[in-house]
N, C-alpha and C. Protein backbone atom coordinates (compact mmCIF):
# COMPACT_ATOMS: atom_id res chain seq x y z
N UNK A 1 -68.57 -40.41 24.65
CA UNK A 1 -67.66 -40.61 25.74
C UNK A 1 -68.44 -40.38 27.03
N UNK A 2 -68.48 -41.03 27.90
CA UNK A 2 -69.35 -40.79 29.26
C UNK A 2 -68.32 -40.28 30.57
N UNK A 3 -69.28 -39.81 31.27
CA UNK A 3 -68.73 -38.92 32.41
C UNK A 3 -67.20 -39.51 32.91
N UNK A 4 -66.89 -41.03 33.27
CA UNK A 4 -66.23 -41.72 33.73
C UNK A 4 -65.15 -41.66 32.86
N UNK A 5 -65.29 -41.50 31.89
CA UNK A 5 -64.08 -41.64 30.59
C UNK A 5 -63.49 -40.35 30.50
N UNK A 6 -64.35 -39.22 30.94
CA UNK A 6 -64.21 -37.53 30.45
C UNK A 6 -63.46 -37.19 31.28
N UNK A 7 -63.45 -37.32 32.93
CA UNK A 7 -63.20 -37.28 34.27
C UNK A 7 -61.74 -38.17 34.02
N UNK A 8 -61.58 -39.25 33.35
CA UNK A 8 -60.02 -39.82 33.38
C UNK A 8 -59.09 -39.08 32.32
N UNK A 9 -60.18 -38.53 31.38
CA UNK A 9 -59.42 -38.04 30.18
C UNK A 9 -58.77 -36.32 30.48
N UNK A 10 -59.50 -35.76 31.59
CA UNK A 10 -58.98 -34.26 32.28
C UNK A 10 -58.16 -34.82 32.96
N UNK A 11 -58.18 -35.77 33.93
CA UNK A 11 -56.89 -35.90 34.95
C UNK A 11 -55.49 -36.66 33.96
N UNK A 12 -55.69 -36.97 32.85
CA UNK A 12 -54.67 -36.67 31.89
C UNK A 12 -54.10 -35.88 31.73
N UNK A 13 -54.92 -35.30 30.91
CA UNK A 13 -54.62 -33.65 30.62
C UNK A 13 -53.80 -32.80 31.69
N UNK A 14 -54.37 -32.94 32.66
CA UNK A 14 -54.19 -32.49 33.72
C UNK A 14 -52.23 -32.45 34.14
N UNK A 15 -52.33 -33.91 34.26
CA UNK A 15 -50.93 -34.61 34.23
C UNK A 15 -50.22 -34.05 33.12
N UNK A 16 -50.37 -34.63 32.16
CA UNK A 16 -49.69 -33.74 31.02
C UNK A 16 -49.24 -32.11 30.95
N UNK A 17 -50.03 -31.27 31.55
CA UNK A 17 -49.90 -29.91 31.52
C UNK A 17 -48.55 -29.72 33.08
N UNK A 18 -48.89 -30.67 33.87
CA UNK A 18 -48.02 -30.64 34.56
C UNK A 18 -46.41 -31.33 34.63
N UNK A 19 -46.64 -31.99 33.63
CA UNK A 19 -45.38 -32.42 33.48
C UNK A 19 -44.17 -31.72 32.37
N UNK A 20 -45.00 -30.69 31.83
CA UNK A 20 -44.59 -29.58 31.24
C UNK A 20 -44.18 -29.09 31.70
N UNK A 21 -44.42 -28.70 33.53
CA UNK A 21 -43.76 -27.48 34.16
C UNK A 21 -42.91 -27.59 35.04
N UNK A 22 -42.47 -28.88 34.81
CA UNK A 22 -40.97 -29.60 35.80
C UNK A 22 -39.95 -28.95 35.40
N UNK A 23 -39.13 -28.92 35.94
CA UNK A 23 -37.84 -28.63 35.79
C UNK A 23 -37.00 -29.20 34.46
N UNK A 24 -35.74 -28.80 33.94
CA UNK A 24 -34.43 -29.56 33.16
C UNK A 24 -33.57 -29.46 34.00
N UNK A 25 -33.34 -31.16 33.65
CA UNK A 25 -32.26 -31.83 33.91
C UNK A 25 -31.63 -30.79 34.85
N UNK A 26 -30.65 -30.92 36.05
CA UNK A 26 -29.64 -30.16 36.24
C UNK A 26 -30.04 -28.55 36.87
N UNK A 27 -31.33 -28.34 36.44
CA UNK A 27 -31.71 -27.06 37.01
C UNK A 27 -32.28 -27.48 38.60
N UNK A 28 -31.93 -25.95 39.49
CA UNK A 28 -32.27 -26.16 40.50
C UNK A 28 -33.66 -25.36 40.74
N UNK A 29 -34.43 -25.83 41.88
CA UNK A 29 -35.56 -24.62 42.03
C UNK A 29 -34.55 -23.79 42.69
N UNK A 30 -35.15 -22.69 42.58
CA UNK A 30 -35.37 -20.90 43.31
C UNK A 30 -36.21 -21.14 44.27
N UNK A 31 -35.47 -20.64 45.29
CA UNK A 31 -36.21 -20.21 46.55
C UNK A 31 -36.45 -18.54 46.22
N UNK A 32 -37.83 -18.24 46.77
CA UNK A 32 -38.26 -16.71 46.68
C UNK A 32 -37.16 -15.94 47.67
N UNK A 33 -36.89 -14.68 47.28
CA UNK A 33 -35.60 -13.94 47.86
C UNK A 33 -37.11 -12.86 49.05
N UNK A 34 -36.63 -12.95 49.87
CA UNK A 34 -37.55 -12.45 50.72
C UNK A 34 -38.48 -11.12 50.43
N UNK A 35 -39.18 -10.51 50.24
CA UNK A 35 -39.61 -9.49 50.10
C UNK A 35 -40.57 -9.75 48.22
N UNK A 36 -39.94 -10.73 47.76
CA UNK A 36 -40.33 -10.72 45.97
C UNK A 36 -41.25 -12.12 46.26
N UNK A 37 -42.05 -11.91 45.14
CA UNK A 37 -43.16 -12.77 45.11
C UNK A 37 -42.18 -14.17 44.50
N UNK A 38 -43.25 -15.19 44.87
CA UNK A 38 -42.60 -16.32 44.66
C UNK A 38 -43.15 -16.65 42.90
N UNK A 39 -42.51 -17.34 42.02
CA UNK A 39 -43.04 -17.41 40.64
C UNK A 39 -44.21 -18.28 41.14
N UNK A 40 -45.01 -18.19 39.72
CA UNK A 40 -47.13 -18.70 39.55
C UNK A 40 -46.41 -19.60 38.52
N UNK A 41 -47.13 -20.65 39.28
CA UNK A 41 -48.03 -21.77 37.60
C UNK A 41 -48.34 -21.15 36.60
N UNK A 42 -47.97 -21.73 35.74
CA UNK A 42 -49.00 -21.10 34.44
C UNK A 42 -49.94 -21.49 34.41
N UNK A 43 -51.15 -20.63 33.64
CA UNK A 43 -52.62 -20.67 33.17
C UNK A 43 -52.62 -21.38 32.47
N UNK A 44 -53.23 -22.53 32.12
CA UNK A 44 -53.51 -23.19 30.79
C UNK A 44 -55.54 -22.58 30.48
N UNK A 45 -55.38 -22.93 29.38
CA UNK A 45 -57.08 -22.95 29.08
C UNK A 45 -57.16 -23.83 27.49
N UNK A 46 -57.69 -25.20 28.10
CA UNK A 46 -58.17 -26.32 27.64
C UNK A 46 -59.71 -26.66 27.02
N UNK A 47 -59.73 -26.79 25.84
CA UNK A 47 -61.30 -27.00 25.13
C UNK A 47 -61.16 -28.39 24.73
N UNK A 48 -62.14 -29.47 25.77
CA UNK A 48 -62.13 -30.70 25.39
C UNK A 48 -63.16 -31.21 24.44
N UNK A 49 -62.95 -31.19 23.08
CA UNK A 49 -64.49 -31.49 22.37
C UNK A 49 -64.99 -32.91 22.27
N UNK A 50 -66.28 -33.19 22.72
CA UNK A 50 -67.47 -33.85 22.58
C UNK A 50 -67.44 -34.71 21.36
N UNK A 51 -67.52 -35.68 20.75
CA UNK A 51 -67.54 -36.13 19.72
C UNK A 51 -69.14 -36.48 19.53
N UNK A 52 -69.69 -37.17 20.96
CA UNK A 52 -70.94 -37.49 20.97
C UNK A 52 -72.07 -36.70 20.97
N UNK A 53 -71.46 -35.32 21.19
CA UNK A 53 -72.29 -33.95 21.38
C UNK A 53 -71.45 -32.62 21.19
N UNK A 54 -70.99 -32.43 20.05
CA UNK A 54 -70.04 -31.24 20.44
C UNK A 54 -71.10 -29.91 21.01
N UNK A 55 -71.95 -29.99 21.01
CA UNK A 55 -72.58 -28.66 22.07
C UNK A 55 -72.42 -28.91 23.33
N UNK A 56 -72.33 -29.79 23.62
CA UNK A 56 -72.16 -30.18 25.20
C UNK A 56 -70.56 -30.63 25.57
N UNK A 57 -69.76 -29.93 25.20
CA UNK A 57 -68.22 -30.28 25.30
C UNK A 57 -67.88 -29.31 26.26
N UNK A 58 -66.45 -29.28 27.18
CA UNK A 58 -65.85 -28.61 28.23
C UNK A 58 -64.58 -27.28 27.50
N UNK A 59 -64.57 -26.63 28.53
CA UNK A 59 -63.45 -25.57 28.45
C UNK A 59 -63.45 -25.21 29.80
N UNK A 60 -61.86 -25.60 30.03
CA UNK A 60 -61.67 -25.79 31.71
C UNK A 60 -60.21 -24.78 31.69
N UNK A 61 -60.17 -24.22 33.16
CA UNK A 61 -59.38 -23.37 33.14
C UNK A 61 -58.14 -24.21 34.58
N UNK A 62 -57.04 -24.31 33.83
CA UNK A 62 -56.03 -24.82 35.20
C UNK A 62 -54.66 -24.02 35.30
N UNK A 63 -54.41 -23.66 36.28
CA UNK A 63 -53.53 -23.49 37.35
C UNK A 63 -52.21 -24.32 37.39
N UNK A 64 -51.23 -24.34 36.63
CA UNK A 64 -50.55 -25.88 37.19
C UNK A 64 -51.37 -26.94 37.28
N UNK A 65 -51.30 -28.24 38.33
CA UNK A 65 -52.00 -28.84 38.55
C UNK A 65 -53.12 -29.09 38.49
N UNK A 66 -53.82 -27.55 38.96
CA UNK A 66 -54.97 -27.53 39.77
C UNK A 66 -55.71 -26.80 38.41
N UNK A 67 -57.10 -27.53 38.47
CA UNK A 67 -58.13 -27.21 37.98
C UNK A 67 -59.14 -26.22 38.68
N UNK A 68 -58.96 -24.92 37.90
CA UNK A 68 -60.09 -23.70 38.50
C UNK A 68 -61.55 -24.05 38.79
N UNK A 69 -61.63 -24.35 37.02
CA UNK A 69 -62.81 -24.15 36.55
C UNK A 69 -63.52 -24.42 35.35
N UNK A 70 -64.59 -25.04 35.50
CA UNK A 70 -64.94 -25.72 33.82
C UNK A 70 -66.29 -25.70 33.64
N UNK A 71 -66.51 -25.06 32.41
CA UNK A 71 -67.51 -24.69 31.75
C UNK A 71 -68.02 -25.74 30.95
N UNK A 72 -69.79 -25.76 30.61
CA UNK A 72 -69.92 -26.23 29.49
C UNK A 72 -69.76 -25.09 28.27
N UNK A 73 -68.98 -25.71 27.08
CA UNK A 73 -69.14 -24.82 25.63
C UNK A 73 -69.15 -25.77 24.76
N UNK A 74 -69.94 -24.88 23.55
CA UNK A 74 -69.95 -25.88 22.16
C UNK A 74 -69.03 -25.60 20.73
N UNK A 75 -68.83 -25.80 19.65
CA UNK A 75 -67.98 -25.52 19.39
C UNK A 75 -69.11 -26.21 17.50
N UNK A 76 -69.17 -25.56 16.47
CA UNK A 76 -69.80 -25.61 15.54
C UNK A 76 -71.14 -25.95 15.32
N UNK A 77 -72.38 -26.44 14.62
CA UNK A 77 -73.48 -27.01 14.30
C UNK A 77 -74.10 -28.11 14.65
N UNK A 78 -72.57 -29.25 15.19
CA UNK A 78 -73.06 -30.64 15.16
C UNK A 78 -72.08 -31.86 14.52
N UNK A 79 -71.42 -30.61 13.54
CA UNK A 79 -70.56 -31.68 12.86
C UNK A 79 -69.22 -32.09 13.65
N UNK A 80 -68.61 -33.02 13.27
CA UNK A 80 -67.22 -33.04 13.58
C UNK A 80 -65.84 -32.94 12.72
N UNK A 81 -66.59 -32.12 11.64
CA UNK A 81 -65.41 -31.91 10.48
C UNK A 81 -64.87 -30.74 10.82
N UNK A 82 -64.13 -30.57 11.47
CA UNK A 82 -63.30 -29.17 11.49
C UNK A 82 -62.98 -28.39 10.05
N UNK A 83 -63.02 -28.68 9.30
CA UNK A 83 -62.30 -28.33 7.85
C UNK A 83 -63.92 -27.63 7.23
N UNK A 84 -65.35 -28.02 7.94
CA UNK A 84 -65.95 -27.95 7.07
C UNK A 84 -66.45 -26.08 8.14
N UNK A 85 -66.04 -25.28 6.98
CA UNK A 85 -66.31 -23.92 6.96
C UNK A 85 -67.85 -23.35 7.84
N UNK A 86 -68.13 -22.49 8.82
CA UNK A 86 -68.93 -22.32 9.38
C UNK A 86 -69.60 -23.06 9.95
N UNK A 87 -69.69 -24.33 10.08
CA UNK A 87 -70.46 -25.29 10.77
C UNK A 87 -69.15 -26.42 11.41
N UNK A 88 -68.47 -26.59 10.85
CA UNK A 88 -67.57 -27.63 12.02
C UNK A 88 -66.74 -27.09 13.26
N UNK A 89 -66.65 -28.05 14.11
CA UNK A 89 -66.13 -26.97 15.41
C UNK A 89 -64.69 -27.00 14.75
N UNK A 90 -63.93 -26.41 16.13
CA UNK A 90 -62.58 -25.81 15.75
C UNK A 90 -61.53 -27.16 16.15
N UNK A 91 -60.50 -27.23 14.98
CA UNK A 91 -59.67 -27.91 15.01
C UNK A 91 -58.80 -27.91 16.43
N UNK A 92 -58.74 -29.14 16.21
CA UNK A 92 -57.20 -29.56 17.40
C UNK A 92 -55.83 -28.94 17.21
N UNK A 93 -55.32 -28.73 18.18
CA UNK A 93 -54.16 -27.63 18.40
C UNK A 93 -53.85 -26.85 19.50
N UNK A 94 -53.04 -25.96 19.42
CA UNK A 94 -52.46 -24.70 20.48
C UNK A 94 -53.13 -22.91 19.51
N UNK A 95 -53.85 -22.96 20.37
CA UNK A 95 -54.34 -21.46 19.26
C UNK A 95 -54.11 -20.31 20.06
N UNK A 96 -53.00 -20.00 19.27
CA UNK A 96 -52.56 -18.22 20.46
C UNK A 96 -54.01 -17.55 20.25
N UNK A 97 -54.11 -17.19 21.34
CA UNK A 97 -55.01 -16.16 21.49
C UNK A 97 -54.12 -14.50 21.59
N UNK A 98 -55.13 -13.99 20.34
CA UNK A 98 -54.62 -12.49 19.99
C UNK A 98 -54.93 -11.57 20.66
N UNK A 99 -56.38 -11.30 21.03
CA UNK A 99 -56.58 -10.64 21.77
C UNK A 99 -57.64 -10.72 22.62
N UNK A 100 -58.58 -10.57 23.63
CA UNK A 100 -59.65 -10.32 24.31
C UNK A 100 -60.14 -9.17 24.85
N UNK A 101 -61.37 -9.03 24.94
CA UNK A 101 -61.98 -7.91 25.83
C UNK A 101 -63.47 -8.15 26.53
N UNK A 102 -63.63 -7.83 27.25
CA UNK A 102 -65.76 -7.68 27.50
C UNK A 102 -66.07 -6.78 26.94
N UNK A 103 -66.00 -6.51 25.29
CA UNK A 103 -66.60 -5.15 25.30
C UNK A 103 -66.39 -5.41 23.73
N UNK A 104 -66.18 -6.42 22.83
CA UNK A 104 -65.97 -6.57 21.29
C UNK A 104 -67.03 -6.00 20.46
N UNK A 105 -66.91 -5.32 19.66
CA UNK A 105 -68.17 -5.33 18.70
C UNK A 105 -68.18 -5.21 17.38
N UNK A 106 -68.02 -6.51 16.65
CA UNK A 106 -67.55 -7.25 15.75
C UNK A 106 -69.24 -7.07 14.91
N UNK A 107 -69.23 -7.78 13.66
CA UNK A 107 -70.69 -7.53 13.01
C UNK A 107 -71.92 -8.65 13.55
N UNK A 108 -71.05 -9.89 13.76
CA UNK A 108 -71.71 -11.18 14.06
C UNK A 108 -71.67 -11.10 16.06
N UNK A 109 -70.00 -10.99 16.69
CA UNK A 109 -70.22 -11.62 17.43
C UNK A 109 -69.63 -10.10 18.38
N UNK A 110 -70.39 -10.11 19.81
CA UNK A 110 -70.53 -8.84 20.62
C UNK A 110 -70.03 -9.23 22.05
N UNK A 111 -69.53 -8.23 23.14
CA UNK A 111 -69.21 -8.23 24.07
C UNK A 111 -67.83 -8.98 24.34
N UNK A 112 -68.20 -10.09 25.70
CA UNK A 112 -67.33 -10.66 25.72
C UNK A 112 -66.71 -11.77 24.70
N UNK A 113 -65.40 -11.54 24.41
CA UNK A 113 -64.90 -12.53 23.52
C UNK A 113 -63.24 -12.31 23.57
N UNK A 114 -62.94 -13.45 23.67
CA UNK A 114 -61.83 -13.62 23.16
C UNK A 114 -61.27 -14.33 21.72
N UNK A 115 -60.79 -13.70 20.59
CA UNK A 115 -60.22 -13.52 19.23
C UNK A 115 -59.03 -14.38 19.49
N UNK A 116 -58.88 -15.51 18.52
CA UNK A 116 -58.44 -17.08 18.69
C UNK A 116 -57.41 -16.57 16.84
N UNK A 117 -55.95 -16.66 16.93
CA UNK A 117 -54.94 -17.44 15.78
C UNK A 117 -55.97 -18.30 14.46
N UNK A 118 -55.59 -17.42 13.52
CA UNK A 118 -56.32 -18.40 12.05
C UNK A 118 -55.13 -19.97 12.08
N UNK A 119 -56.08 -20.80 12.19
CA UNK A 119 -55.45 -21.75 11.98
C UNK A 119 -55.73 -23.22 10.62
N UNK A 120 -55.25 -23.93 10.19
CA UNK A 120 -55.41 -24.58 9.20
C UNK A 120 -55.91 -26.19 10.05
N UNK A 121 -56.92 -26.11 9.12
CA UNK A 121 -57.89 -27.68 9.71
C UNK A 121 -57.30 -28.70 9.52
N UNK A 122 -57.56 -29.80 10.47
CA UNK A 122 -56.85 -30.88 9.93
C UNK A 122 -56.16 -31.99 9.00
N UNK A 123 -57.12 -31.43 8.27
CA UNK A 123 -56.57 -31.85 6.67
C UNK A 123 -55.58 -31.07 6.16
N UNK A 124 -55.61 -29.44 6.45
CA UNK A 124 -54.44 -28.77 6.26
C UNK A 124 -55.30 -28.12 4.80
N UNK A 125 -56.53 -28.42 4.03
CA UNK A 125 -57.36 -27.51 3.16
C UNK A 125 -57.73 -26.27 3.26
N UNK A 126 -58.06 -26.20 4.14
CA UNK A 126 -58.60 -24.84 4.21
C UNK A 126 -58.31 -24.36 5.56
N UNK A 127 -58.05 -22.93 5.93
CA UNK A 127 -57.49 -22.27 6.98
C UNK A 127 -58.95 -21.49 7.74
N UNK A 128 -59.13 -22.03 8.99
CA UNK A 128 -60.07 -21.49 10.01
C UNK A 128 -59.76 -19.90 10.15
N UNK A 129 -60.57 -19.11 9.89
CA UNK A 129 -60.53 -17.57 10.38
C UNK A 129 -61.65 -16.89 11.14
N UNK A 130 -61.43 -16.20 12.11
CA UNK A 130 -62.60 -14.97 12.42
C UNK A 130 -62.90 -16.04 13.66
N UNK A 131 -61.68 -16.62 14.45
CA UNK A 131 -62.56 -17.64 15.23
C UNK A 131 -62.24 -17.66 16.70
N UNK A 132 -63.62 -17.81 17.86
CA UNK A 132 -63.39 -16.74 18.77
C UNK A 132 -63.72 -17.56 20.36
N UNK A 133 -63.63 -17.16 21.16
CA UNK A 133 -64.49 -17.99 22.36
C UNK A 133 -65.30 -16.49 22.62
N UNK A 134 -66.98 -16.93 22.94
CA UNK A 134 -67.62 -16.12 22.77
C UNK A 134 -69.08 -16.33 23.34
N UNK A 135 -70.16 -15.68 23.86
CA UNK A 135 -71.44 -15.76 23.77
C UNK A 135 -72.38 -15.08 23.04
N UNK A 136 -73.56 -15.03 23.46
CA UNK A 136 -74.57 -14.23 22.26
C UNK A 136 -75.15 -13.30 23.58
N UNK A 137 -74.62 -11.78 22.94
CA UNK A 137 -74.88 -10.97 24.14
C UNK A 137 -74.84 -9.63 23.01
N UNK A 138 -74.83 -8.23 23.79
CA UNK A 138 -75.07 -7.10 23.25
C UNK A 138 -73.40 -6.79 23.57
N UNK A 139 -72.74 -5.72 22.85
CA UNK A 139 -71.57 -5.49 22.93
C UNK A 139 -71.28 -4.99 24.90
N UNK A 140 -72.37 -4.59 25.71
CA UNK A 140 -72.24 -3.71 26.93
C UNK A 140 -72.07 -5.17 27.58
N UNK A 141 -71.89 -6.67 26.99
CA UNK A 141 -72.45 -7.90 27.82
C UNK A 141 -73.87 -7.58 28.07
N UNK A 142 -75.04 -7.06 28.32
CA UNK A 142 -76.29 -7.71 28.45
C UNK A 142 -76.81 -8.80 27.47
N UNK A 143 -77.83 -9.18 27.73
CA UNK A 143 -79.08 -9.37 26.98
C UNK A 143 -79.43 -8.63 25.73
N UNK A 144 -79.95 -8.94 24.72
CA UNK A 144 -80.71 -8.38 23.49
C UNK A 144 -82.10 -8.77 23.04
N UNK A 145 -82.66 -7.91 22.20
CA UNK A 145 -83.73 -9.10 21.89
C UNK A 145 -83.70 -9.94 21.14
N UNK A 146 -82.72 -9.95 19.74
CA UNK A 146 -82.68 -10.57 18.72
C UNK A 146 -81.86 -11.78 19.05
N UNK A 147 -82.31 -12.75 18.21
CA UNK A 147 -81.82 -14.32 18.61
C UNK A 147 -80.05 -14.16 18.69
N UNK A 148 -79.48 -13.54 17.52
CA UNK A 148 -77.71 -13.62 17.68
C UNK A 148 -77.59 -12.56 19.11
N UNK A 149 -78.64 -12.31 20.07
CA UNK A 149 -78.01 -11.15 20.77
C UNK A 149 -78.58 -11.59 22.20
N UNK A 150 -79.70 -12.53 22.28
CA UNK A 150 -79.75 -13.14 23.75
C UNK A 150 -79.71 -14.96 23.63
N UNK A 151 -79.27 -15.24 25.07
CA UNK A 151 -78.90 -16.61 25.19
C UNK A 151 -80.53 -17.41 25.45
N UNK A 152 -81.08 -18.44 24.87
CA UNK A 152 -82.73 -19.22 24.82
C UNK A 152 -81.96 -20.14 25.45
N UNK A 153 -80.82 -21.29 25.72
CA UNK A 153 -80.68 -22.23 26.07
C UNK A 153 -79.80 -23.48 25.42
N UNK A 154 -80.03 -24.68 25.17
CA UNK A 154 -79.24 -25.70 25.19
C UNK A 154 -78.57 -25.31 23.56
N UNK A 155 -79.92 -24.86 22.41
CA UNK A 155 -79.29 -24.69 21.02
C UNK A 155 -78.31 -23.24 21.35
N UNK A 156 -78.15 -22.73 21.80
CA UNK A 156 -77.50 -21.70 21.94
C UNK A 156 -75.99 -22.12 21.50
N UNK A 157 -75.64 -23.00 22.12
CA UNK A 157 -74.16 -23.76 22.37
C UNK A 157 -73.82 -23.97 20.72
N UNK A 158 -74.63 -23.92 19.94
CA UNK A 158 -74.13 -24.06 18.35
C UNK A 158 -73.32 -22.53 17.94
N UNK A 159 -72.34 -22.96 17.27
CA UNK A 159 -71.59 -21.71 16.64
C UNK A 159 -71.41 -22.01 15.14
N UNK A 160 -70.75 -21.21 14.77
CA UNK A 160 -70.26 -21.56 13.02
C UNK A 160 -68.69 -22.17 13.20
N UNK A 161 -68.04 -22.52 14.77
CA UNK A 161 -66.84 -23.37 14.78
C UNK A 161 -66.17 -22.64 16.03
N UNK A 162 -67.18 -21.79 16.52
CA UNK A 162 -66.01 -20.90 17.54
C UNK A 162 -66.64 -21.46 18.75
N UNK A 163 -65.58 -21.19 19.97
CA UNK A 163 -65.73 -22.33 21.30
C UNK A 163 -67.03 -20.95 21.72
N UNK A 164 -68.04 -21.43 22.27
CA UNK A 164 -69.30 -20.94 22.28
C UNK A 164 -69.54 -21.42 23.76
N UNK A 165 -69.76 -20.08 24.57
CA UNK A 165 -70.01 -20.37 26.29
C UNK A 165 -71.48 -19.79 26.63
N UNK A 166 -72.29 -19.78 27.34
CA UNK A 166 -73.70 -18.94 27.92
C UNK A 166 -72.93 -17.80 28.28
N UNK A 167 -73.70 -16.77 28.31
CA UNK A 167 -72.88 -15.18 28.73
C UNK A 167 -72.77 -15.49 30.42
N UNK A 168 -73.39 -15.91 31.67
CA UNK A 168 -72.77 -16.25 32.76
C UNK A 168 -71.85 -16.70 33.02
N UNK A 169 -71.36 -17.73 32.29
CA UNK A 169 -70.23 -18.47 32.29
C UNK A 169 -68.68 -17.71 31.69
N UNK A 170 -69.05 -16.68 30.66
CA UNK A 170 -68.08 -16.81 29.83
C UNK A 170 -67.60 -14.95 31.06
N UNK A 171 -68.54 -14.59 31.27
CA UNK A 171 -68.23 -13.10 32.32
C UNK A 171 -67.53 -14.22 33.87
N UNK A 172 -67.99 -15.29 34.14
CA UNK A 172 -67.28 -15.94 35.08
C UNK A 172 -65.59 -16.08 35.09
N UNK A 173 -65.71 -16.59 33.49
CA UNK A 173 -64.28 -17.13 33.16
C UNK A 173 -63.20 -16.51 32.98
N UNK A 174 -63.97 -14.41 32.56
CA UNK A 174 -63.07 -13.50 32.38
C UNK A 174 -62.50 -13.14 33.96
N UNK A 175 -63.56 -13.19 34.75
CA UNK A 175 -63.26 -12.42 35.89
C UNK A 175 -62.20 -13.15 36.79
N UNK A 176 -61.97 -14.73 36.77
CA UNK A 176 -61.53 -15.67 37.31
C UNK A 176 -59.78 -15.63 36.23
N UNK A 177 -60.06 -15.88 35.00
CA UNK A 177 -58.45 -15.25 34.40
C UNK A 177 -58.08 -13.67 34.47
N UNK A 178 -58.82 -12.76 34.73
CA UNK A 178 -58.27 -11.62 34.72
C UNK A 178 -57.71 -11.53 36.46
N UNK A 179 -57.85 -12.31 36.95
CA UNK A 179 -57.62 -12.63 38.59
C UNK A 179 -56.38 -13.13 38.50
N UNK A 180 -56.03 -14.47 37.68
CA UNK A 180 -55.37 -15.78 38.29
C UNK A 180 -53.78 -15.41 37.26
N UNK A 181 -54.19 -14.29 35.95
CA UNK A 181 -53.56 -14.91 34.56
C UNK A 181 -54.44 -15.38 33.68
N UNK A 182 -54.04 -14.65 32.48
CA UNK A 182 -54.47 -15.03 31.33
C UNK A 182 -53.46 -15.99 30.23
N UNK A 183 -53.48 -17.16 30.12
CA UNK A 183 -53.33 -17.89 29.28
C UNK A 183 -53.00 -17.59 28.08
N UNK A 184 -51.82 -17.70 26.92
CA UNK A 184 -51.35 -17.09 26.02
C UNK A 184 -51.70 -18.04 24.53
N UNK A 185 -52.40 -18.98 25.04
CA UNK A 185 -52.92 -20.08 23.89
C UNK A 185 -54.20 -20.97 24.37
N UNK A 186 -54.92 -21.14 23.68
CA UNK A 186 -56.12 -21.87 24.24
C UNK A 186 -55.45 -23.35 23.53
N UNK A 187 -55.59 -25.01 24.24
CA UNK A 187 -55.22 -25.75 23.49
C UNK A 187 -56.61 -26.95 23.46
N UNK A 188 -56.92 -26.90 22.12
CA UNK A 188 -57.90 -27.91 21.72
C UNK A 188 -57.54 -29.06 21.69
N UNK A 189 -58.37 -29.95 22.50
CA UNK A 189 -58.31 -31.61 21.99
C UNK A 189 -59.67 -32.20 21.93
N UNK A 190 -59.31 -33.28 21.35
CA UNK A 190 -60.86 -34.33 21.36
C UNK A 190 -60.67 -35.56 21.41
């Protein structure tokens, strides 16, 4: 898919997320009562996967309308079988997110991460678990020496299926939702 196609395919998305947050029928807006905050957009957080490169695929953060912010992340080995266990990225869907922190320290995956809903692959065979948005960092977020524990570059972006960010990006993305709202589902498409 090329830039021109990717760029029409977010301002979709885009549209779509907003046409979610219209009104029903018959309802009126609320005006803010003076002194009380006026209601927020909701957070969405969107993982658009790559077919032509899933290491080089997006995870963009929007506001209502408005688009924050968008990362590159990758999301499995290369493949595009979601179903296929540790190496395919993560299926299409709405995946509640359970929990997050900057500070995880799991056996495989450390620091920042946010812990993603087991969900069942598209075939509906086998059920995705243990699956996370995440970088390769030391549980404090630094650097490590060992390969699962510092970021080398472009292969980095490979995971065993979990949405996979550089540790700059992914300490960007916390600090920018722990600001704006945190998002109660990450939703995958491709």
């Amino acid at each position: 898919m090329n830039r021109a196609s990717r760029h029409l395919r977010g301002t979709v998305i885009a549209g779509a997320m907003a046409a979610t947050l219209t009104l029903a029928p018959g309802a009126a807006a609320q005006t803010p009562t003076p002194g009380m905050a006026a209601p927020t957009a909701a957070v969405t957080l969107v993982f658009d996967k790559n077919g032509d490169d899933p290491t080089d695929s997006r995870l963009s953060v929007h506001r209502g309308t408005k688009l924050w912010a968008t990362y590159r992340a990758g999301s499995g080995t290369g493949t595009t079988d979601d179903c296929a266990r540790a190496r395919g990225w993560l299926p299409n869907g709405n995946w509640r997110i359970k929990t997050k922190t900057p500070a995880y320290d799991g056996s495989l995956i450390k620091g920042y991460a946010v812990h993603l809903q087991d969900m069942k692959c598209s075939k509906g065979t086998r059920t995705r678990t243990e699956m996370f948005i995440h970088s390769e960092m030391n549980r404090d977020g630094s650097q490590g020496g060992s390969e699962a524990r510092r970021w080398d570059g472009s292969s980095d972006y490979k995971s065993n299926g979990c949405v996979k960010l550089n540790p700059t990006d992914i300490k960007k993305m916390f600090r920018l939702l722990d600001r704006i709202g945190w998002p109660t589902h990450l939703r995958v498409v491709a």
